[in-house]
N, C-alpha and C. Protein backbone atom coordinates (compact mmCIF):
# COMPACT_ATOMS: atom_id res chain seq x y z
N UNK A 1 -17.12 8.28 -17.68
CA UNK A 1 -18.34 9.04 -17.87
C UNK A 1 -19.50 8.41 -17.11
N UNK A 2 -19.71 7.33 -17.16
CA UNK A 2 -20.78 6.31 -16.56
C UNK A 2 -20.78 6.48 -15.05
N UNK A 3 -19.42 6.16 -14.61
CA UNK A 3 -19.44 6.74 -12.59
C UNK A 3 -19.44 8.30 -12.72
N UNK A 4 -19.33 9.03 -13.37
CA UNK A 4 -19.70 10.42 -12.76
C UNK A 4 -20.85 10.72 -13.07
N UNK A 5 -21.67 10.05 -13.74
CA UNK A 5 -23.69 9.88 -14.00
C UNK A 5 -23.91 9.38 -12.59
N UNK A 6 -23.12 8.21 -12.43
CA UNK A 6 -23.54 7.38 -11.40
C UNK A 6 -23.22 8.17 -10.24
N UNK A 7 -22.43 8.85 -9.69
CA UNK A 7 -22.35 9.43 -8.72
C UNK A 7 -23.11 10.80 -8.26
N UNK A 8 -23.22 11.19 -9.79
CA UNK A 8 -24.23 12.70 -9.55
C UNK A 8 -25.84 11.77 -9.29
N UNK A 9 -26.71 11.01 -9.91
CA UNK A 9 -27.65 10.40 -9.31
C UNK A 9 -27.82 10.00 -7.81
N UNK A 10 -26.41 9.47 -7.51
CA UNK A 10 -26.50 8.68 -6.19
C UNK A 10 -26.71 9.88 -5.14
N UNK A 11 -25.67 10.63 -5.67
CA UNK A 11 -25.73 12.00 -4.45
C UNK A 11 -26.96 12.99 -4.90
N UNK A 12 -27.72 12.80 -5.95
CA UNK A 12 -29.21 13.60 -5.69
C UNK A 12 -30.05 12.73 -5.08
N UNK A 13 -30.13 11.77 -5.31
CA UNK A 13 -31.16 10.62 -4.86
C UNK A 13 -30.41 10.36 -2.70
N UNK A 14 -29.49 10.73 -2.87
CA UNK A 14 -29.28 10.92 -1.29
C UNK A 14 -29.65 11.92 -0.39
N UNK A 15 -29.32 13.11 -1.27
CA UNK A 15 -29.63 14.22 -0.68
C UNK A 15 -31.36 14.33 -0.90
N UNK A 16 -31.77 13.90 -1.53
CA UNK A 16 -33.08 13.54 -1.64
C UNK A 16 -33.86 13.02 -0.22
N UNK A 17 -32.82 11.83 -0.16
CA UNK A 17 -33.34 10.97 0.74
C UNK A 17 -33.27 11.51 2.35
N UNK A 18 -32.48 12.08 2.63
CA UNK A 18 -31.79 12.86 3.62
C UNK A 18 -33.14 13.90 3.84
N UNK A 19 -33.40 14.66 2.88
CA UNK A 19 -34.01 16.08 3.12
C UNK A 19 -35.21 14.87 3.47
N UNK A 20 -36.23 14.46 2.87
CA UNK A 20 -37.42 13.76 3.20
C UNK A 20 -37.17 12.77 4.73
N UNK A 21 -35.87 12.40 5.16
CA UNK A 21 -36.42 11.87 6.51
C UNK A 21 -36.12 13.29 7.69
N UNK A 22 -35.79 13.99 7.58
CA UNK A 22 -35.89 15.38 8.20
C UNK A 22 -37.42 15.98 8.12
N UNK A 23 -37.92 15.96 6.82
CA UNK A 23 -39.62 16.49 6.73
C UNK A 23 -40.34 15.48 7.47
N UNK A 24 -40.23 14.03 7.53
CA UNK A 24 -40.40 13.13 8.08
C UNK A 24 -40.56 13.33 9.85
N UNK A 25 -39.14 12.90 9.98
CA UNK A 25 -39.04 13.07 11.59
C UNK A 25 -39.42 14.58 12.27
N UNK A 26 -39.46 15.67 11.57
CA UNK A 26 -40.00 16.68 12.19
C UNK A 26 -41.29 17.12 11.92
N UNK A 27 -42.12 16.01 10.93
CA UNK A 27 -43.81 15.89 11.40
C UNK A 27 -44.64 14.53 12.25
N UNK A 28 -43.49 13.84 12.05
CA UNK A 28 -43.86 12.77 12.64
C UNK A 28 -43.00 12.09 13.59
N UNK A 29 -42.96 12.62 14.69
CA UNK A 29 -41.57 12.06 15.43
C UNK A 29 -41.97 10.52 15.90
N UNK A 30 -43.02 10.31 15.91
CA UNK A 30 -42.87 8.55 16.61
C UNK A 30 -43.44 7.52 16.11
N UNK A 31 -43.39 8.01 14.06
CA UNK A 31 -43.85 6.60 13.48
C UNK A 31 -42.89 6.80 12.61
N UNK A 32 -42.11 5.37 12.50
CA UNK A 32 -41.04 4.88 11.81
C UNK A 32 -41.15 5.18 10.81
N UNK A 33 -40.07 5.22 9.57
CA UNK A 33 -39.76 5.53 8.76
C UNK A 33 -40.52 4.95 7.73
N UNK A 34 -40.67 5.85 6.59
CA UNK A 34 -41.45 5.14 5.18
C UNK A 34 -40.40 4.47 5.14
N UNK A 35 -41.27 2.93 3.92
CA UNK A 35 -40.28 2.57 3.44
C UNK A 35 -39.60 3.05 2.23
N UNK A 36 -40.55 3.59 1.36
CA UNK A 36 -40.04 4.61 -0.10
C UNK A 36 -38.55 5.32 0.59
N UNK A 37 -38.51 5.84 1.69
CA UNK A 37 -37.12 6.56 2.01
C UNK A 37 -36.16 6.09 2.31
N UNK A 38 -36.82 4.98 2.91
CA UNK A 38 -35.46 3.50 3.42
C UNK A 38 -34.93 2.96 1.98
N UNK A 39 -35.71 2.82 0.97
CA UNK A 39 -35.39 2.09 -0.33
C UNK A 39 -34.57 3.22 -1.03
N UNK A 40 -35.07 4.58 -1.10
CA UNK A 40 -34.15 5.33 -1.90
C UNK A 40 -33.03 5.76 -1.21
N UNK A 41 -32.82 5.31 -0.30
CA UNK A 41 -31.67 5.60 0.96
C UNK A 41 -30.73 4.37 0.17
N UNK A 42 -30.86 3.11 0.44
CA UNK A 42 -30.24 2.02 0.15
C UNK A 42 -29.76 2.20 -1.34
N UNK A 43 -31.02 2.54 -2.06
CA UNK A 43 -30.47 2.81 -3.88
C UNK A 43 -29.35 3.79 -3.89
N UNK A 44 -29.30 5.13 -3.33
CA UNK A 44 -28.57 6.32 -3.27
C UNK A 44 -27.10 5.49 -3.11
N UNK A 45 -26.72 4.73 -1.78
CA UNK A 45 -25.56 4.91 -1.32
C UNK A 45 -25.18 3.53 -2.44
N UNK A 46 -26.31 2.32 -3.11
CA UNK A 46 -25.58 1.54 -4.13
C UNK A 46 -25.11 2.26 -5.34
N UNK A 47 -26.00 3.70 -5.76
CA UNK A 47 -25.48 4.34 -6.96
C UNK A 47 -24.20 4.62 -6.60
N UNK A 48 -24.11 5.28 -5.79
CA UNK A 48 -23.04 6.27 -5.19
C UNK A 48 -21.17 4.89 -5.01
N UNK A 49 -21.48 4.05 -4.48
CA UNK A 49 -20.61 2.98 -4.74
C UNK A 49 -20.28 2.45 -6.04
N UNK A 50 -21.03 2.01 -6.14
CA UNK A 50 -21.17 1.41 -7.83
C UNK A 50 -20.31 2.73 -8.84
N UNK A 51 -20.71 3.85 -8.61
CA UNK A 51 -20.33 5.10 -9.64
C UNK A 51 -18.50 5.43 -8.89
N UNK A 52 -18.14 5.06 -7.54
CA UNK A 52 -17.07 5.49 -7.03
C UNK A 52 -16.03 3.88 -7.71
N UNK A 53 -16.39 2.93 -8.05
CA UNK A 53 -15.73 1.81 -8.30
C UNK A 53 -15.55 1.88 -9.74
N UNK A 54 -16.62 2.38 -10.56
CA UNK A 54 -16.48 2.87 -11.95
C UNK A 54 -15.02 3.94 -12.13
N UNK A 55 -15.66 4.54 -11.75
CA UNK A 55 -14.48 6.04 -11.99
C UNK A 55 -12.93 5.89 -11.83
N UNK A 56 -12.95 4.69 -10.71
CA UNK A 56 -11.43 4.79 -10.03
C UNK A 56 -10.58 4.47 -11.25
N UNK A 57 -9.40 4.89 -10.80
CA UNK A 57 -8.55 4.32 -12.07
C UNK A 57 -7.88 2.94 -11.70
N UNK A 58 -8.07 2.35 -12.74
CA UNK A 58 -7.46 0.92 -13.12
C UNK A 58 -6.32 0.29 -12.69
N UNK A 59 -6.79 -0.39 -11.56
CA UNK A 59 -4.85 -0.45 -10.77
C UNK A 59 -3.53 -1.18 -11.67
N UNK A 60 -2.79 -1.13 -10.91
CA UNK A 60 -1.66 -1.27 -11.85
C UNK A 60 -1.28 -2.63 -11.10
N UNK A 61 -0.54 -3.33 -12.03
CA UNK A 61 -0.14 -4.72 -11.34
C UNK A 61 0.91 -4.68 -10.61
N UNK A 62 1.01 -5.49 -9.49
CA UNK A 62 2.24 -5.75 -8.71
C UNK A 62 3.25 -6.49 -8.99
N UNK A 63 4.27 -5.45 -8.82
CA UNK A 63 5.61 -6.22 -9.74
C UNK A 63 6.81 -5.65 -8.63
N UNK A 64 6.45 -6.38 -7.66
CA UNK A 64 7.74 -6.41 -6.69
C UNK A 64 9.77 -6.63 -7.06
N UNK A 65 9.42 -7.33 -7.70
CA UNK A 65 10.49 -7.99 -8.48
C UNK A 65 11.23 -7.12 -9.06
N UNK A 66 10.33 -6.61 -10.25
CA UNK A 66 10.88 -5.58 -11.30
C UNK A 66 11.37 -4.21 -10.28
N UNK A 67 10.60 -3.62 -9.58
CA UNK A 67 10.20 -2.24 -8.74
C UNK A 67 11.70 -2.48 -8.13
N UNK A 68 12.07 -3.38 -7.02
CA UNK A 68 13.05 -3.59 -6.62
C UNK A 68 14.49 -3.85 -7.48
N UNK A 69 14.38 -4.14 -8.40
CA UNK A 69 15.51 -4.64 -9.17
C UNK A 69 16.14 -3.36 -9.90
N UNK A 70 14.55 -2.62 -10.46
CA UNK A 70 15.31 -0.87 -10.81
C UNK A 70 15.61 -0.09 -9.90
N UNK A 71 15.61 -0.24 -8.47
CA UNK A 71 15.77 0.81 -7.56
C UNK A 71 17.26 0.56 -7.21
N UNK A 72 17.60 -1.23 -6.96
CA UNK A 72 19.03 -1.18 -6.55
C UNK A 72 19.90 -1.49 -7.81
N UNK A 73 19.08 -1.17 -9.00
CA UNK A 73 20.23 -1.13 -9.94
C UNK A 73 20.60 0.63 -10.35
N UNK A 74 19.67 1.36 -10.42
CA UNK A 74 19.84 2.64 -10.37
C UNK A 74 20.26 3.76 -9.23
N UNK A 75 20.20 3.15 -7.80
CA UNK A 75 20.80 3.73 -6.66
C UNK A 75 20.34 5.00 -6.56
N UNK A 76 21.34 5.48 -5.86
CA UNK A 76 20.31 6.92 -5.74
C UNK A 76 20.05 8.02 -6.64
N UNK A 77 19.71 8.87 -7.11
CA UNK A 77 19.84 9.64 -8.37
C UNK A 77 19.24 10.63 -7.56
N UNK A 78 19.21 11.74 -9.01
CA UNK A 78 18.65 13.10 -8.73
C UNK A 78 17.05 12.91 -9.75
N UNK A 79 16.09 13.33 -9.06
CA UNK A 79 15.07 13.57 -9.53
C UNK A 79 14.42 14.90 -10.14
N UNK A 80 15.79 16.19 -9.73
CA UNK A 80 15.27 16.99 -10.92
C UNK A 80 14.12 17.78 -10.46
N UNK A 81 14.29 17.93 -9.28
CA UNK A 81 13.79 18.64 -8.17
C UNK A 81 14.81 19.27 -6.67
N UNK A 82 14.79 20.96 -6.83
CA UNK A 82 15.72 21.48 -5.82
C UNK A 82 15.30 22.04 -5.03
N UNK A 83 15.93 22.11 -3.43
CA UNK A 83 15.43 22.77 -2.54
C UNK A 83 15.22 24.50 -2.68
N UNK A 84 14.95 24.96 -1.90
CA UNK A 84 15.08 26.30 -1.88
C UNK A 84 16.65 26.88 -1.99
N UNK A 85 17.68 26.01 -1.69
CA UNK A 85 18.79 26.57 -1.07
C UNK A 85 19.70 25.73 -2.25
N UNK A 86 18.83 25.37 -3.44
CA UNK A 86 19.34 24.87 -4.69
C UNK A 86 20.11 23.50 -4.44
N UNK A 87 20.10 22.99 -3.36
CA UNK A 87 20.47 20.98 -3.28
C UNK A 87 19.25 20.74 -4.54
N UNK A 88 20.03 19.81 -4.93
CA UNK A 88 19.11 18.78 -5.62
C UNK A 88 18.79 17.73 -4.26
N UNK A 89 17.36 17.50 -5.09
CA UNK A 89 16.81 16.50 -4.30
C UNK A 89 17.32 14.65 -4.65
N UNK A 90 17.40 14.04 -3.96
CA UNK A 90 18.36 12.63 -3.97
C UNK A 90 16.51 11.56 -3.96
N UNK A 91 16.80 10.65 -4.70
CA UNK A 91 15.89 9.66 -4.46
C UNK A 91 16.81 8.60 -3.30
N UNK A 92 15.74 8.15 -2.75
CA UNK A 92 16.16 7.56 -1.46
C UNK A 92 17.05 6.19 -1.73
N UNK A 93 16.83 5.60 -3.29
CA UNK A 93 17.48 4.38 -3.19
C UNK A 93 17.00 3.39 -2.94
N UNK A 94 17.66 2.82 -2.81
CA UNK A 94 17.20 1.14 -2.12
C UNK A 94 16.79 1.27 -0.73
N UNK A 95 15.23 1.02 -0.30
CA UNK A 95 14.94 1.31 0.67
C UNK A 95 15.17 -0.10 1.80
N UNK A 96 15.67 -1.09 1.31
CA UNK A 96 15.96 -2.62 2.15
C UNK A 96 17.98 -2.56 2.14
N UNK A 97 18.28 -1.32 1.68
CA UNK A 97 19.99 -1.62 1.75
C UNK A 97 20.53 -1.52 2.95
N UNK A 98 19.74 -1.18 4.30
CA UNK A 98 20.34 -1.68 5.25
C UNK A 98 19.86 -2.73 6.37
N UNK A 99 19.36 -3.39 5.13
CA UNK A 99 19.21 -5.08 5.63
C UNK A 99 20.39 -5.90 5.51
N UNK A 100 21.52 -5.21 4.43
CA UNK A 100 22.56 -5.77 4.18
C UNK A 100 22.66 -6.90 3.63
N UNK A 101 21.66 -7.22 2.40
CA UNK A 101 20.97 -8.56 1.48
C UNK A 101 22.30 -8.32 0.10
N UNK A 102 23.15 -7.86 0.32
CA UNK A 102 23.88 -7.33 -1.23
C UNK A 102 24.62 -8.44 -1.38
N UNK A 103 25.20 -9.02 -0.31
CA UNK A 103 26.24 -10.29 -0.76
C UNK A 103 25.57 -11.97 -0.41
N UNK A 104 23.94 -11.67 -0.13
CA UNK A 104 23.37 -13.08 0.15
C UNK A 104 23.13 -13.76 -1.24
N UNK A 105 21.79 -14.84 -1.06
CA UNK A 105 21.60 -15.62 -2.33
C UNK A 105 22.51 -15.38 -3.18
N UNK A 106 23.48 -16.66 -3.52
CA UNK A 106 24.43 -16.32 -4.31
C UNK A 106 25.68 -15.70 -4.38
N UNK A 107 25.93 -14.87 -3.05
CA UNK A 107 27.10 -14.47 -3.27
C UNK A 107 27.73 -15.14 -2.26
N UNK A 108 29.01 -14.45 -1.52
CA UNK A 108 29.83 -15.24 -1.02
C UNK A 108 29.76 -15.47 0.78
N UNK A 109 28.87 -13.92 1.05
CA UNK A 109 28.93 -13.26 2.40
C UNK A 109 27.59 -14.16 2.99
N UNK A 110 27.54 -13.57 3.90
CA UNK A 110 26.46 -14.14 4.91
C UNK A 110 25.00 -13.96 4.66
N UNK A 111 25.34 -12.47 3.61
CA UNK A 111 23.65 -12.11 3.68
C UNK A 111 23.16 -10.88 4.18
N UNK A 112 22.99 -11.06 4.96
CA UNK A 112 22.32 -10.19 6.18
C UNK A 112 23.05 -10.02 7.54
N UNK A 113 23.11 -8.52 7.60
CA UNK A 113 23.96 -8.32 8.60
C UNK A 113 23.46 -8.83 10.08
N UNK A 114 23.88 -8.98 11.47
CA UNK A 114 24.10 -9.48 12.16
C UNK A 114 23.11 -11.38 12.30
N UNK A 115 23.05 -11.56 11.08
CA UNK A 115 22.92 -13.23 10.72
C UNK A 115 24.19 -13.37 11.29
N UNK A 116 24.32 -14.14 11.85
CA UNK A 116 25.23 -15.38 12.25
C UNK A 116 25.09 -17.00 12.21
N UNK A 117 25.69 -17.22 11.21
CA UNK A 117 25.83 -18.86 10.81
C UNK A 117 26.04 -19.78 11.83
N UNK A 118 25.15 -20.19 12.23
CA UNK A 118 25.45 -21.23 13.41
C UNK A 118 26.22 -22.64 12.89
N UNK A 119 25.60 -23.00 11.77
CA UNK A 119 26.12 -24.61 11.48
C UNK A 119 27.41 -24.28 11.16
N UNK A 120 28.18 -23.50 9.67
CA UNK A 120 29.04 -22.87 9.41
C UNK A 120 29.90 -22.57 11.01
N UNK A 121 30.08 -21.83 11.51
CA UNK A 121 30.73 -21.58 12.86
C UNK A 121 30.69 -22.81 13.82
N UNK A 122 30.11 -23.86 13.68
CA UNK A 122 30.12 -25.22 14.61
C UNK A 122 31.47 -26.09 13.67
N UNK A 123 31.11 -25.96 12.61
CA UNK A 123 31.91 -26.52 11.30
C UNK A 123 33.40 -26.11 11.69
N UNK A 124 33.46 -24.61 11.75
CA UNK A 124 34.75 -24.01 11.89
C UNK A 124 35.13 -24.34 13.10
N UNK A 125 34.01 -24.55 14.23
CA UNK A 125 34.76 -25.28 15.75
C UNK A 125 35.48 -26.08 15.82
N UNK A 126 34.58 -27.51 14.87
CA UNK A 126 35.33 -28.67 15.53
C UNK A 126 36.31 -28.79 14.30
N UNK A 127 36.63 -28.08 13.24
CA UNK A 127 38.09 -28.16 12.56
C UNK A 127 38.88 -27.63 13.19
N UNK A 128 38.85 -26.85 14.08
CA UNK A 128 39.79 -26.04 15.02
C UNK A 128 40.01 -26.89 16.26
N UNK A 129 39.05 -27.94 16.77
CA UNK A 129 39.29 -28.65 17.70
C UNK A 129 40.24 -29.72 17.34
N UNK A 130 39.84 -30.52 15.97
CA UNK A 130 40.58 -31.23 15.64
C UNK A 130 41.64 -31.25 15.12
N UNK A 131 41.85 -29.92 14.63
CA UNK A 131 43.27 -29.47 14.61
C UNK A 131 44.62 -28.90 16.12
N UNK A 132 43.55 -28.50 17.06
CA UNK A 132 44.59 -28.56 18.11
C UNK A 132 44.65 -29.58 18.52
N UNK A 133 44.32 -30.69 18.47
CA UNK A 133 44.53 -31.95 19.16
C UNK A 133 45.23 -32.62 18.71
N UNK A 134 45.65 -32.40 17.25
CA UNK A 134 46.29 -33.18 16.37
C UNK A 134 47.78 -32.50 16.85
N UNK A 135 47.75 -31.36 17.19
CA UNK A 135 49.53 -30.84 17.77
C UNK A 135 50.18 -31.45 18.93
């Protein structure tokens, strides 16, 4: 209630301000501006802010963690919305699943697709070296 006071003031007290440097500059084209119009100019656009920061709605916290964790635990679904031609509409899913992160941290695979293990694969070299040498 308070930012939409605040915003209906700001935008009369602008449009205020607006119409008076127009009566202004078209009786007086070459002496600078009152300051009364400069001040209710400056007040207008602080109401007008002040009343747009009031009103907004209350953001929501960032929860990367959680957001991600229900998307690739629930996969793709139907949202219960159909085209014209009666498809159901598909939620997109996991929007990082073809980063190919499903078998990293913790699991057994590499991770991420075209990662290539350098130390791992040096490892597997010289057991392979030292095993043909040993024949």
């Amino acid at each position: 209630m308070l930012g939409t006071v605040l915003n209906g003031v700001g935008a009369l007290l602008l449009t205020h301000a607006v119409y008076s440097t127009h009566e202004h500059t078209a009786t007086f084209a070459s002496t600078p501006l009152p300051l009364d119009i400069s001040l209710e100019l400056l007040t207008s656009i602080l109401l007008l802010s002040l009343g747009i920061v009031i009103s907004f709605a209350p953001l929501k916290p960032i929860q990367y963690a959680q957001w991600s964790g229900q998307i690739s635990r629930e996969g793709r679904h139907g949202e219960g919305q159909y085209t014209r031609e009666g498809e159901e509409v598909l939620s997109e899913g996991d929007p990082y699943a073809f980063l190919g992160l499903d078998d990293g941290i913790g699991g057994k695979g590499e991770g991420r697709r075209g990662f290539w293990d350098v130390k791992g694969k040096r490892r597997e070299y010289e057991a392979w070296v030292r095993g043909a040498g040993k024949q």
